[in-house]
C-alpha atoms as a PDB file:
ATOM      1  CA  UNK A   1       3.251 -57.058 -30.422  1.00  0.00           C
ATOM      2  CA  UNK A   2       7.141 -58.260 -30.670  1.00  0.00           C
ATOM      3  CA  UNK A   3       8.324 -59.267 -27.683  1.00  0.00           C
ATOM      4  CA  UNK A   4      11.829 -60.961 -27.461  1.00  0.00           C
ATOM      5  CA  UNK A   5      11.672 -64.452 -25.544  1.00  0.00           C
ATOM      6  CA  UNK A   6      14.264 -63.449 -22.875  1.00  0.00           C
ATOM      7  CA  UNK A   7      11.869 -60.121 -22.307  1.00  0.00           C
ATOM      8  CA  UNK A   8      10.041 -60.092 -18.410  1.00  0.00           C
ATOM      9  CA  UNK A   9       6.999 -58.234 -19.178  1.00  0.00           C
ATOM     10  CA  UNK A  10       4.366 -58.123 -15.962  1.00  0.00           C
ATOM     11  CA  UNK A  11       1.128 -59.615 -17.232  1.00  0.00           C
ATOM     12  CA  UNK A  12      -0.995 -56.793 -15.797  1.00  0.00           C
ATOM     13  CA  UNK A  13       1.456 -54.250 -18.103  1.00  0.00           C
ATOM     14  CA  UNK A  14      -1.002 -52.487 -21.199  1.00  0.00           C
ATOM     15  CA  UNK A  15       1.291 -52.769 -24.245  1.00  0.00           C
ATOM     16  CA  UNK A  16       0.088 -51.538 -27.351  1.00  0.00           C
ATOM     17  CA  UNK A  17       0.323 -54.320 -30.342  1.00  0.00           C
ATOM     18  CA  UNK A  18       2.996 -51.583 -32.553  1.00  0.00           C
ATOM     19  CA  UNK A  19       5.244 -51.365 -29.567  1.00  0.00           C
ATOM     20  CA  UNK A  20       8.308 -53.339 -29.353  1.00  0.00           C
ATOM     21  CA  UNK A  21      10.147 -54.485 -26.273  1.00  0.00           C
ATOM     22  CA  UNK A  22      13.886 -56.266 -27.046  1.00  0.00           C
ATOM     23  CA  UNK A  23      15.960 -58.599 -24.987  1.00  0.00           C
ATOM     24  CA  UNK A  24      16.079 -58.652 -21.468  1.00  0.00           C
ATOM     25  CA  UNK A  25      14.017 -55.679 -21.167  1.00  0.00           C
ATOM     26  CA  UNK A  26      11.932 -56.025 -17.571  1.00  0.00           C
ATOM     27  CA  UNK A  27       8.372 -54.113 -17.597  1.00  0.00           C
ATOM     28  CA  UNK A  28       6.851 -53.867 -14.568  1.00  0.00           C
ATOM     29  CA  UNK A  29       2.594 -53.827 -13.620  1.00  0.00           C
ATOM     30  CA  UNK A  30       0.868 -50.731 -14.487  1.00  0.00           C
ATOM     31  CA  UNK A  31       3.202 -49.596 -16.737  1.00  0.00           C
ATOM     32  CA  UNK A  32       1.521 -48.582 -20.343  1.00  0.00           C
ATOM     33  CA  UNK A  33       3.616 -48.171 -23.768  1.00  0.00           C
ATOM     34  CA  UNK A  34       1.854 -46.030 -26.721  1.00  0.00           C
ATOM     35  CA  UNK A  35       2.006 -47.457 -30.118  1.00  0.00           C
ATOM     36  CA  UNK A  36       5.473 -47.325 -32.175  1.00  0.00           C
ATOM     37  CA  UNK A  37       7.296 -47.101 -29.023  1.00  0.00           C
ATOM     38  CA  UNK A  38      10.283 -49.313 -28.736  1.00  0.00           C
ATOM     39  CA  UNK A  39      12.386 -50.556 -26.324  1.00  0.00           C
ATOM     40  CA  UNK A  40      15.730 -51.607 -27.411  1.00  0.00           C
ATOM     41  CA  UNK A  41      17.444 -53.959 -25.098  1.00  0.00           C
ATOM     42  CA  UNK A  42      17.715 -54.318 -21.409  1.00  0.00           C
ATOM     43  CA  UNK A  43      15.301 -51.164 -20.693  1.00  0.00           C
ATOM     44  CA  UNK A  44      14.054 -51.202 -16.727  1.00  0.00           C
ATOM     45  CA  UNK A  45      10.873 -50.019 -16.134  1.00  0.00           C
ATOM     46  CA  UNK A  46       8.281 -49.742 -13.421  1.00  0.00           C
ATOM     47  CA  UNK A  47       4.878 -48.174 -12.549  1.00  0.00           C
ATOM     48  CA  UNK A  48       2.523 -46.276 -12.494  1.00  0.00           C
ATOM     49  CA  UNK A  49       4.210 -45.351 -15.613  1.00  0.00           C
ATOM     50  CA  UNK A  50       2.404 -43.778 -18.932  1.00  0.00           C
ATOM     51  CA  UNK A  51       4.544 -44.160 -22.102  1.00  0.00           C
ATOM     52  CA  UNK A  52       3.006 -42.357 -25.371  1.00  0.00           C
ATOM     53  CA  UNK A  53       3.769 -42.840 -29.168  1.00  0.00           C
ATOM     54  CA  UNK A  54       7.166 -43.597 -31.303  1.00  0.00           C
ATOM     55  CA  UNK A  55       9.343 -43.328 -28.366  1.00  0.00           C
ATOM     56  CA  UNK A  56      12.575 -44.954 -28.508  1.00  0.00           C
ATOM     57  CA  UNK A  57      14.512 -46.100 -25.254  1.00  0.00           C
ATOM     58  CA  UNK A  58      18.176 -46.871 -25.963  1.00  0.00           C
ATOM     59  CA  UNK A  59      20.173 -50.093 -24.103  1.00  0.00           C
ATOM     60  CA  UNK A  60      20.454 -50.075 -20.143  1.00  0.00           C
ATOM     61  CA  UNK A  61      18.147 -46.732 -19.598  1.00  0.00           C
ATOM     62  CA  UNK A  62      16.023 -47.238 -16.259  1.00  0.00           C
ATOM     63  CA  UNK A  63      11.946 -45.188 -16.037  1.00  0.00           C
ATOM     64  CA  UNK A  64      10.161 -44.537 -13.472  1.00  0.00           C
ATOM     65  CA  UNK A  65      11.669 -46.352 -10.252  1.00  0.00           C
ATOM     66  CA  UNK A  66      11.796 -44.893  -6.525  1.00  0.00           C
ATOM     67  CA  UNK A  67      12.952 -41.745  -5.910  1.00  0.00           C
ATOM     68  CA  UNK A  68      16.411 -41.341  -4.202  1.00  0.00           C
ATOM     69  CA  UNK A  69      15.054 -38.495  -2.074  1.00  0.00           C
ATOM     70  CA  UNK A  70      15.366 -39.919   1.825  1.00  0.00           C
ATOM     71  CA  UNK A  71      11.830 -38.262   2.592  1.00  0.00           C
ATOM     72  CA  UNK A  72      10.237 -40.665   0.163  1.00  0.00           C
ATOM     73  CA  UNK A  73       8.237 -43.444   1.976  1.00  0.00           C
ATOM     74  CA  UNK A  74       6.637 -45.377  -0.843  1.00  0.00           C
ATOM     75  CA  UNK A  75       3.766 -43.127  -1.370  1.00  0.00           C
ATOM     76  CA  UNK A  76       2.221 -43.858  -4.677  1.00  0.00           C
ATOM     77  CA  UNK A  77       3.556 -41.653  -7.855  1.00  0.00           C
ATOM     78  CA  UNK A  78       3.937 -41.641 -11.201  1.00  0.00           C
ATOM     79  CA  UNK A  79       5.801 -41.123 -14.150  1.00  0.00           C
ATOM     80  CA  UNK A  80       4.447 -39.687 -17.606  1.00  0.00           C
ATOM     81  CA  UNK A  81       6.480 -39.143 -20.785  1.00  0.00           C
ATOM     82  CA  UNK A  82       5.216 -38.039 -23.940  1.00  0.00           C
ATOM     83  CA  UNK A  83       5.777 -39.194 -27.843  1.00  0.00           C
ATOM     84  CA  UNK A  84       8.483 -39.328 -29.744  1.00  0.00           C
ATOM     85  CA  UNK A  85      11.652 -38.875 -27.187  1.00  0.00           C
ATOM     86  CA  UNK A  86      14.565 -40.358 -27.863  1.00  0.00           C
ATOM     87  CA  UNK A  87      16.150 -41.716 -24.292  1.00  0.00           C
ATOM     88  CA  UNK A  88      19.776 -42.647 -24.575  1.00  0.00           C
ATOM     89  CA  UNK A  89      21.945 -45.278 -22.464  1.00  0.00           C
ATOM     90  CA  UNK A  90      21.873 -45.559 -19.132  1.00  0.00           C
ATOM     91  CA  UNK A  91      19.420 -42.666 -18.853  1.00  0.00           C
ATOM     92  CA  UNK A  92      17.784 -42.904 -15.159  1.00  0.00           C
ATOM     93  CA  UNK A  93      14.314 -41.205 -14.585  1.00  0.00           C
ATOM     94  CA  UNK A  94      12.756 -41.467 -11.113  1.00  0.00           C
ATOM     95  CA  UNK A  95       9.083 -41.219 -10.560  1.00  0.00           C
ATOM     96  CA  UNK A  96       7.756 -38.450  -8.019  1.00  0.00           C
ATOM     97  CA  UNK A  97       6.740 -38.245  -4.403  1.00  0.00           C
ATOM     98  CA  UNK A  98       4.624 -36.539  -2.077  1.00  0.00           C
ATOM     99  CA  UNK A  99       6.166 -32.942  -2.007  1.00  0.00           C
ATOM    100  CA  UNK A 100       6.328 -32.698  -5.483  1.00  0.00           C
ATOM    101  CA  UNK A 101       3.097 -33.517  -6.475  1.00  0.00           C
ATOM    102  CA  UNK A 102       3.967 -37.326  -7.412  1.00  0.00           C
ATOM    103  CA  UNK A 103       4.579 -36.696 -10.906  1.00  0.00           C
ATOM    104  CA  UNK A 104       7.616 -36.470 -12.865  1.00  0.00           C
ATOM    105  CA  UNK A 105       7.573 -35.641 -16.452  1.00  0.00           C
ATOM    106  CA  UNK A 106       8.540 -35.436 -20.036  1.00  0.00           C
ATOM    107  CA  UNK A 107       7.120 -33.822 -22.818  1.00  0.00           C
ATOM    108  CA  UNK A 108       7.263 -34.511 -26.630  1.00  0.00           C
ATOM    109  CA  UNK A 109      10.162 -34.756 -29.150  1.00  0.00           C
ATOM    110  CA  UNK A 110      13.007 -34.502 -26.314  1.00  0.00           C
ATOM    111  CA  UNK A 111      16.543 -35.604 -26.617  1.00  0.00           C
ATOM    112  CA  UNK A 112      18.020 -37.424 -23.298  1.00  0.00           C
ATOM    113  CA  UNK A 113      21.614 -38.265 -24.177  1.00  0.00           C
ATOM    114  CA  UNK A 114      23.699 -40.943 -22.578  1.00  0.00           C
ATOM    115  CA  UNK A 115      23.965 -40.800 -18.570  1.00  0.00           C
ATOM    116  CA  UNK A 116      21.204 -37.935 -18.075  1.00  0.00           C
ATOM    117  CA  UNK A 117      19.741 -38.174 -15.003  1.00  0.00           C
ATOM    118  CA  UNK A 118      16.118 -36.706 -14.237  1.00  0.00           C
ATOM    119  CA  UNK A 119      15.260 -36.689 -10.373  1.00  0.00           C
ATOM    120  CA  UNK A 120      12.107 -36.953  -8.881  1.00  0.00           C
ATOM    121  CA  UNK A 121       9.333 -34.196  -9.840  1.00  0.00           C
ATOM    122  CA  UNK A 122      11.326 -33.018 -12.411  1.00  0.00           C
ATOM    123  CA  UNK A 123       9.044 -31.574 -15.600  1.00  0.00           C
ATOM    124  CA  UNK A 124      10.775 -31.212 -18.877  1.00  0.00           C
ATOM    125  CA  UNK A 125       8.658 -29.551 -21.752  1.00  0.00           C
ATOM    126  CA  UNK A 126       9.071 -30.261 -25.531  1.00  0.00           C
ATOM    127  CA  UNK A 127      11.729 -30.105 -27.576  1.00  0.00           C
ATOM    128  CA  UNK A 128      14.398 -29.969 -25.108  1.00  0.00           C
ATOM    129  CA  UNK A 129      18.087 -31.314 -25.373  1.00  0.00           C
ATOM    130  CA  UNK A 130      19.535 -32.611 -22.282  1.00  0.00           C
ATOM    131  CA  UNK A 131      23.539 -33.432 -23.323  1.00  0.00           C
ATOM    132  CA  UNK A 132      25.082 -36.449 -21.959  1.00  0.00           C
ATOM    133  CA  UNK A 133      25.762 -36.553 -18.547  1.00  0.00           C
ATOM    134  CA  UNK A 134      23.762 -33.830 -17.522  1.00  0.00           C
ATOM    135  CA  UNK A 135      21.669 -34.218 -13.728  1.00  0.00           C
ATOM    136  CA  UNK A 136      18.440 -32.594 -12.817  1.00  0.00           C
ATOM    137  CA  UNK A 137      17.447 -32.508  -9.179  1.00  0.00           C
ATOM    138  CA  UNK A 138      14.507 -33.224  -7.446  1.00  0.00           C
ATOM    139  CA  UNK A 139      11.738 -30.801  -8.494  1.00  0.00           C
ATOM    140  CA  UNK A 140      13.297 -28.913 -11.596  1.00  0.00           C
ATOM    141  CA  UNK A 141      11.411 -27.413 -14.181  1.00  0.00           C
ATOM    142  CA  UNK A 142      13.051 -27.246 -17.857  1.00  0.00           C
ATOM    143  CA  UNK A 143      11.221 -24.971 -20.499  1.00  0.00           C
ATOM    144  CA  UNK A 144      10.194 -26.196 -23.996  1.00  0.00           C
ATOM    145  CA  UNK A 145      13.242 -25.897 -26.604  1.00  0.00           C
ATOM    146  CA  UNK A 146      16.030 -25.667 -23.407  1.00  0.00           C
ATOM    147  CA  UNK A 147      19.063 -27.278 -24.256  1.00  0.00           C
ATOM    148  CA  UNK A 148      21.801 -28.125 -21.481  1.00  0.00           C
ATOM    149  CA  UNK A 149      24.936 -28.605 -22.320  1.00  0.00           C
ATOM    150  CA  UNK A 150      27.272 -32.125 -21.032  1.00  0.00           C
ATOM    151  CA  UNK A 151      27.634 -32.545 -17.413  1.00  0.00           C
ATOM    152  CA  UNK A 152      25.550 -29.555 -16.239  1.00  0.00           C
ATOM    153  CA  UNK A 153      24.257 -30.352 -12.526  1.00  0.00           C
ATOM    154  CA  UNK A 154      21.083 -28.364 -12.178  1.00  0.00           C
ATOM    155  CA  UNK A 155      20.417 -27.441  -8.414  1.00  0.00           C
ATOM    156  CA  UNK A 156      16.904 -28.883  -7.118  1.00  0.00           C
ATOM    157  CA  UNK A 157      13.868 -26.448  -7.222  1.00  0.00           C
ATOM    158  CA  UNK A 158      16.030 -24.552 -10.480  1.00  0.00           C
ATOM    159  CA  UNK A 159      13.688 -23.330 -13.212  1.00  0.00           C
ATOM    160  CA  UNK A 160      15.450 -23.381 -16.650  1.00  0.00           C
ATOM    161  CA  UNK A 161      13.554 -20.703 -18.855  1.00  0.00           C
ATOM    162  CA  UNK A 162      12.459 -21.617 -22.255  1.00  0.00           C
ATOM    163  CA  UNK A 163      14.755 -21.081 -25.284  1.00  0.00           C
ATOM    164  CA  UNK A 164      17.551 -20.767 -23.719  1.00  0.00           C
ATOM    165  CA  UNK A 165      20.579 -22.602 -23.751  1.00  0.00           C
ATOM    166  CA  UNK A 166      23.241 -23.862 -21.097  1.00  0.00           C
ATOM    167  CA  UNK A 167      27.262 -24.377 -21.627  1.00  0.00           C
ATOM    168  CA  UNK A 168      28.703 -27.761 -20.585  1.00  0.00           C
ATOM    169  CA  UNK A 169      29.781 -28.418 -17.512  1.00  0.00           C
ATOM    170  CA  UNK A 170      28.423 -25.327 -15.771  1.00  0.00           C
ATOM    171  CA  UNK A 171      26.719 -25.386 -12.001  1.00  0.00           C
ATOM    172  CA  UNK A 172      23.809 -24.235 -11.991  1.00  0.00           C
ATOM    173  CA  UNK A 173      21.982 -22.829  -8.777  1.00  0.00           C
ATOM    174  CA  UNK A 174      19.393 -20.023  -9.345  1.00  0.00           C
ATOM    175  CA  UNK A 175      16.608 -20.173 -12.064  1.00  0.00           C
ATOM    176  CA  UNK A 176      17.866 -19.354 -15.964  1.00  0.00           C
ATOM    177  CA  UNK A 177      16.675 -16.744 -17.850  1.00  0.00           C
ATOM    178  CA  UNK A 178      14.465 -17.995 -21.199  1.00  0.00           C
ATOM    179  CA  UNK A 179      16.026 -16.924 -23.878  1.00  0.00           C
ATOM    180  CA  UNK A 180      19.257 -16.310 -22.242  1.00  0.00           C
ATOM    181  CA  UNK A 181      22.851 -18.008 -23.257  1.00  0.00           C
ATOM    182  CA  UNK A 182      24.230 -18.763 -20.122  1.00  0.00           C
ATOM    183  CA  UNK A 183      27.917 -20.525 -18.696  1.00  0.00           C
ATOM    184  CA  UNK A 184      29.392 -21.703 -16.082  1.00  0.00           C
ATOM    185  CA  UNK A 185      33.219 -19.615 -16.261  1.00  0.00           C
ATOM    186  CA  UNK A 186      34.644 -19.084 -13.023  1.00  0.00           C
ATOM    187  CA  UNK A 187      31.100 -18.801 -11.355  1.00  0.00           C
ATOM    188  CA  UNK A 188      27.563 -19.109 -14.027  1.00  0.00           C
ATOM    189  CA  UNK A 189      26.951 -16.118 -16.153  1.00  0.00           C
ATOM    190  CA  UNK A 190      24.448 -14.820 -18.637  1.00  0.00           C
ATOM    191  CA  UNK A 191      26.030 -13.950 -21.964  1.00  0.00           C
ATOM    192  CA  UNK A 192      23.395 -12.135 -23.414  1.00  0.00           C
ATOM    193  CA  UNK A 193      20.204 -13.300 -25.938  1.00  0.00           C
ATOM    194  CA  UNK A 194      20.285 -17.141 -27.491  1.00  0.00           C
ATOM    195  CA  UNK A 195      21.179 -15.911 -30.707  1.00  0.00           C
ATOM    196  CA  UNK A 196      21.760 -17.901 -32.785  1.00  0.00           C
ATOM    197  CA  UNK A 197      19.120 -20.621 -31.160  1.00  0.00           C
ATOM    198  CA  UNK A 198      16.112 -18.144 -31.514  1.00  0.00           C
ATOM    199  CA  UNK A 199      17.110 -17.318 -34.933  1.00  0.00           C
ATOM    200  CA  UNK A 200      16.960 -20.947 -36.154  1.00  0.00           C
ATOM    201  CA  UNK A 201      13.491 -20.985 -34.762  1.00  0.00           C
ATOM    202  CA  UNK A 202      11.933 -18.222 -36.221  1.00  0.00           C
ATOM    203  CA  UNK A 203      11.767 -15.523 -33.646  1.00  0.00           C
ATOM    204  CA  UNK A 204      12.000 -12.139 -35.267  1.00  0.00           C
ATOM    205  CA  UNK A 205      15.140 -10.106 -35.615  1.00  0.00           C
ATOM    206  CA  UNK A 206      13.431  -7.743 -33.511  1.00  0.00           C
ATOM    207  CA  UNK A 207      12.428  -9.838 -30.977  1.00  0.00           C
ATOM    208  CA  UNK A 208      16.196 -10.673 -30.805  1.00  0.00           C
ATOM    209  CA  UNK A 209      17.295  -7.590 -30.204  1.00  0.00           C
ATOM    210  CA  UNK A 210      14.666  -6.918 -27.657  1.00  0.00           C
ATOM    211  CA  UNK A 211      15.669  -9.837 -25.858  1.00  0.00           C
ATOM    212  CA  UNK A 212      19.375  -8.921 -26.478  1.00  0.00           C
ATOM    213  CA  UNK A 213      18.824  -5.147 -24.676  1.00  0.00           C
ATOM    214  CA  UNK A 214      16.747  -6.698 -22.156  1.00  0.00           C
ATOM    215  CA  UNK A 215      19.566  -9.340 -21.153  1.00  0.00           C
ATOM    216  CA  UNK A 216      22.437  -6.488 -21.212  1.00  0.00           C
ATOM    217  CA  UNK A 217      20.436  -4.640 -19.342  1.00  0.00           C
ATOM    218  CA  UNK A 218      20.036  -7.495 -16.132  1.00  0.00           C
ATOM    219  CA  UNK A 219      23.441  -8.305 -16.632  1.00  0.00           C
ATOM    220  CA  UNK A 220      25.787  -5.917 -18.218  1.00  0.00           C
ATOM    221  CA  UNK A 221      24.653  -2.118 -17.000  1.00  0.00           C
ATOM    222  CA  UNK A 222      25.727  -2.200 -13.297  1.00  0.00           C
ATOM    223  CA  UNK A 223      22.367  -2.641 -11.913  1.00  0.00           C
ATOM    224  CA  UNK A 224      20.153  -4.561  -9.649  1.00  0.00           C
ATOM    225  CA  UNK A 225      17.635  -6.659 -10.474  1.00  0.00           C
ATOM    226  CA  UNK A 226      14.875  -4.206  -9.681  1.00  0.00           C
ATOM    227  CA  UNK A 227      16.317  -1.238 -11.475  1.00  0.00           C
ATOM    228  CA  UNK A 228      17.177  -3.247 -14.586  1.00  0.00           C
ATOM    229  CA  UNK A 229      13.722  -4.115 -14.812  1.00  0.00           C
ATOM    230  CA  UNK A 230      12.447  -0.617 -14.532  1.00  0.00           C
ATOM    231  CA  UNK A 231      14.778   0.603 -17.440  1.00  0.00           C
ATOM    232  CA  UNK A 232      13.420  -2.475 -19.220  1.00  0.00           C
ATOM    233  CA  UNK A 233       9.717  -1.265 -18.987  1.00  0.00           C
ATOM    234  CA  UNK A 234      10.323   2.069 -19.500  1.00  0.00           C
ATOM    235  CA  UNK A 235      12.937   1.854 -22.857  1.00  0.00           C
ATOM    236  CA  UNK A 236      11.904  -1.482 -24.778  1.00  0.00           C
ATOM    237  CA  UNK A 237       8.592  -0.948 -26.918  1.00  0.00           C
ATOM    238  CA  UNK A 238       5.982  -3.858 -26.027  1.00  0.00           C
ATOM    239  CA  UNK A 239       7.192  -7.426 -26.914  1.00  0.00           C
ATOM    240  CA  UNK A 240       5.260 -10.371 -25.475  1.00  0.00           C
ATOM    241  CA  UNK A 241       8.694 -12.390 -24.993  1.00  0.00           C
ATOM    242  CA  UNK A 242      10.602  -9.372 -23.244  1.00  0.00           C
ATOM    243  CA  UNK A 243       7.074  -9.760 -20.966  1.00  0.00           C
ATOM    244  CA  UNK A 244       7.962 -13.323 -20.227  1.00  0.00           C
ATOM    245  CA  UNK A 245      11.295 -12.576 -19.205  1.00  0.00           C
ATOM    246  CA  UNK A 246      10.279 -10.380 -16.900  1.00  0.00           C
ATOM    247  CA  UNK A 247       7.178 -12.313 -15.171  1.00  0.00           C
ATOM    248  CA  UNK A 248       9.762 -15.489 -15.310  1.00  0.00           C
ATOM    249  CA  UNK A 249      12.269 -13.044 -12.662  1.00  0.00           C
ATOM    250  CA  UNK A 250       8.792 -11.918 -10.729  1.00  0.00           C
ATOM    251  CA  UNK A 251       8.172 -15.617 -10.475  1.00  0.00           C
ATOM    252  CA  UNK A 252      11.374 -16.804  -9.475  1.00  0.00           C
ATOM    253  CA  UNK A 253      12.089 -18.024  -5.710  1.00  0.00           C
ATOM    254  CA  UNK A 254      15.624 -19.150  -5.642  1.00  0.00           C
ATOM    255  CA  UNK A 255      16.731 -15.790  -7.757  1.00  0.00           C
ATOM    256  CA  UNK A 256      18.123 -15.619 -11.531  1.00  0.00           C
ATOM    257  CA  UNK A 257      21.410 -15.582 -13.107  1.00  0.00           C
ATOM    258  CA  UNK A 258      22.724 -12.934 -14.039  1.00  0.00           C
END
C-alpha cells in the first residue's frame, strides 16, 4: 500500500494494499478504503467511514466529519460512499445524525465537482453530477443520473427525482420532478421533459413524449396538481416512467415544482 511519509494514517484505519493515500492526507480510526481508491493530497477524513473501489478524492476535499446541524450531540453515524466517484477540491461531506438515520451517502460512478457540499443524511444515487459549488442540505435525497447545475442550493428534506436535470444557480425548495428540466428564472420552474438527457440514455422516443405531455400537463395547462394528474391517467396510454412521476408527486411532502 503507498503511503506518502508526510501521510497521518490512524493505525486502527483498514486500508486496502491497491489504495493510495498522498501527502499530508490525515485518515482517521475506523475509516476503510476499497482497493484502487486514491487519495490525492491533503484529503481529511474521519469515521465510521466505508470507502469502496477506484475512487478518486481530489486535493483539500474533507469525508465524513460532524455534522453542522446544532441538534447533533455526537451520537455515533456514519458515512458510506460507493466505487468509482470522482470527488473534486474542497468537496465537504458530513456524516449523519440521529434524525436522519445516521447515514449519509453516495452511490457509484458520481461526479462531485469543486466546492460541492453534501450535508448530513444526504443520499445521492449513481451516476449523478453535482456541478461545482452546488449545496445539499441536511436530509436530501438525489435520484440516480440527476445532474445539478453550479451553485444550486437545494433546500433540506428536497427530493431531486431521477433523470432529471437542474439549471445553475437556481433555489431550489420543493421536491423535483424525475425526468423534468427544471430552472431557477425569476422563481424555479419546470421546462418540460429532460430531453435531450433521456435521449442520450436510451429511453424511448415514446417514453419522451409521454414524459413530455405528462410535464405540460403539471405545468403548462392551467391546472392544479390534482387535476393534472387526473388528465394524466385518463389521456397517456400505460408507461411505467409516467407511473413514477406520478407516485414521486403522491410521495412528496414538501410539494413539487411546477
Amino acid at each position: 500500500m503507498p503511503v506518502h511519509p508526510s501521510a497521518i494514517v490512524d493505525p486502527r484505519a483498514r486500508i486496502a494494499e491497491t489504495a493510495e493515500i498522498g501527502p499530508y492526507c490525515i485518515i482517521g480510526s475506523e475509516v476503510e478504503i476499497g482497493a484502487g481508491t486514491r487519495l490525492m493530497a491533503h484529503v481529511y477524513m474521519e469515521g465510521p467511514l466505508g470507502i469502496g473501489q477506484d475512487n478518486i478524492f481530489f486535493p483539500y476535499s474533507t469525508v465524513g466529519v460532524a455534522s453542522q446541524d446544532l441538534k447533533y450531540r455526537g451520537e455515533r453515524a456514519e458515512t458510506r460512499i460507493g466505487n468509482r466517484n470522482k470527488i473534486r477540491e474542497f468537496v465537504t461531506i458530513h456524516r449523519g445524525t440521529e434524525g436522519g438515520g445516521k447515514v449519509t451517502s453516495i452511490g457509484d460512478d458520481n461526479l462531485l465537482m469543486a466546492y460541492v457540499h453534501v450535508a448530513h443524511d444526504v443520499r445521492v444515487g449513481d451516476r449523478v453530477v453535482l456541478a461545482n459549488a452546488v449545496t445539499l442540505g441536511g436530509h436530501v435525497r438525489v435520484g440516480d443520473w440527476a445532474v445539478i447545475g453550479a451553485s444550486t442550493g437545494v433546500h433540506q428534506f428536497c427530493r431531486v427525482g431521477r433523470h432529471s436535470i437542474i439549471g445553475g444557480y437556481s433555489v431550489v425548495t420543493q421536491d423535483v420532478l424525475p425526468f423534468s428540466n427544471t430552472v431557477s428564472e425569476r422563481g424555479i420552474k419546470v421546462f418540460g421533459a429532460n430531453k435531450t438527457g433521456l435521449e442520450r440514455r436510451g429511453f424511448a422516443r415514446d417514453t419522451v413524449e409521454k414524459l413530455q405531455t405528462a410535464l405540460r400537463l403539471l405545468t403548462h395547462a392551467g391546472l392544479n396538481t390534482s387535476q393534472a394528474v387526473e388528465r394524466i391517467r385518463a389521456e397517456i396510454p400505460a408507461c411505467g416512467e409516467v407511473d413514477e412521476l406520478l407516485e414521486f408527486i403522491h410521495e412528496s411532502q414538501r410539494g413539487v415544482v411546477k
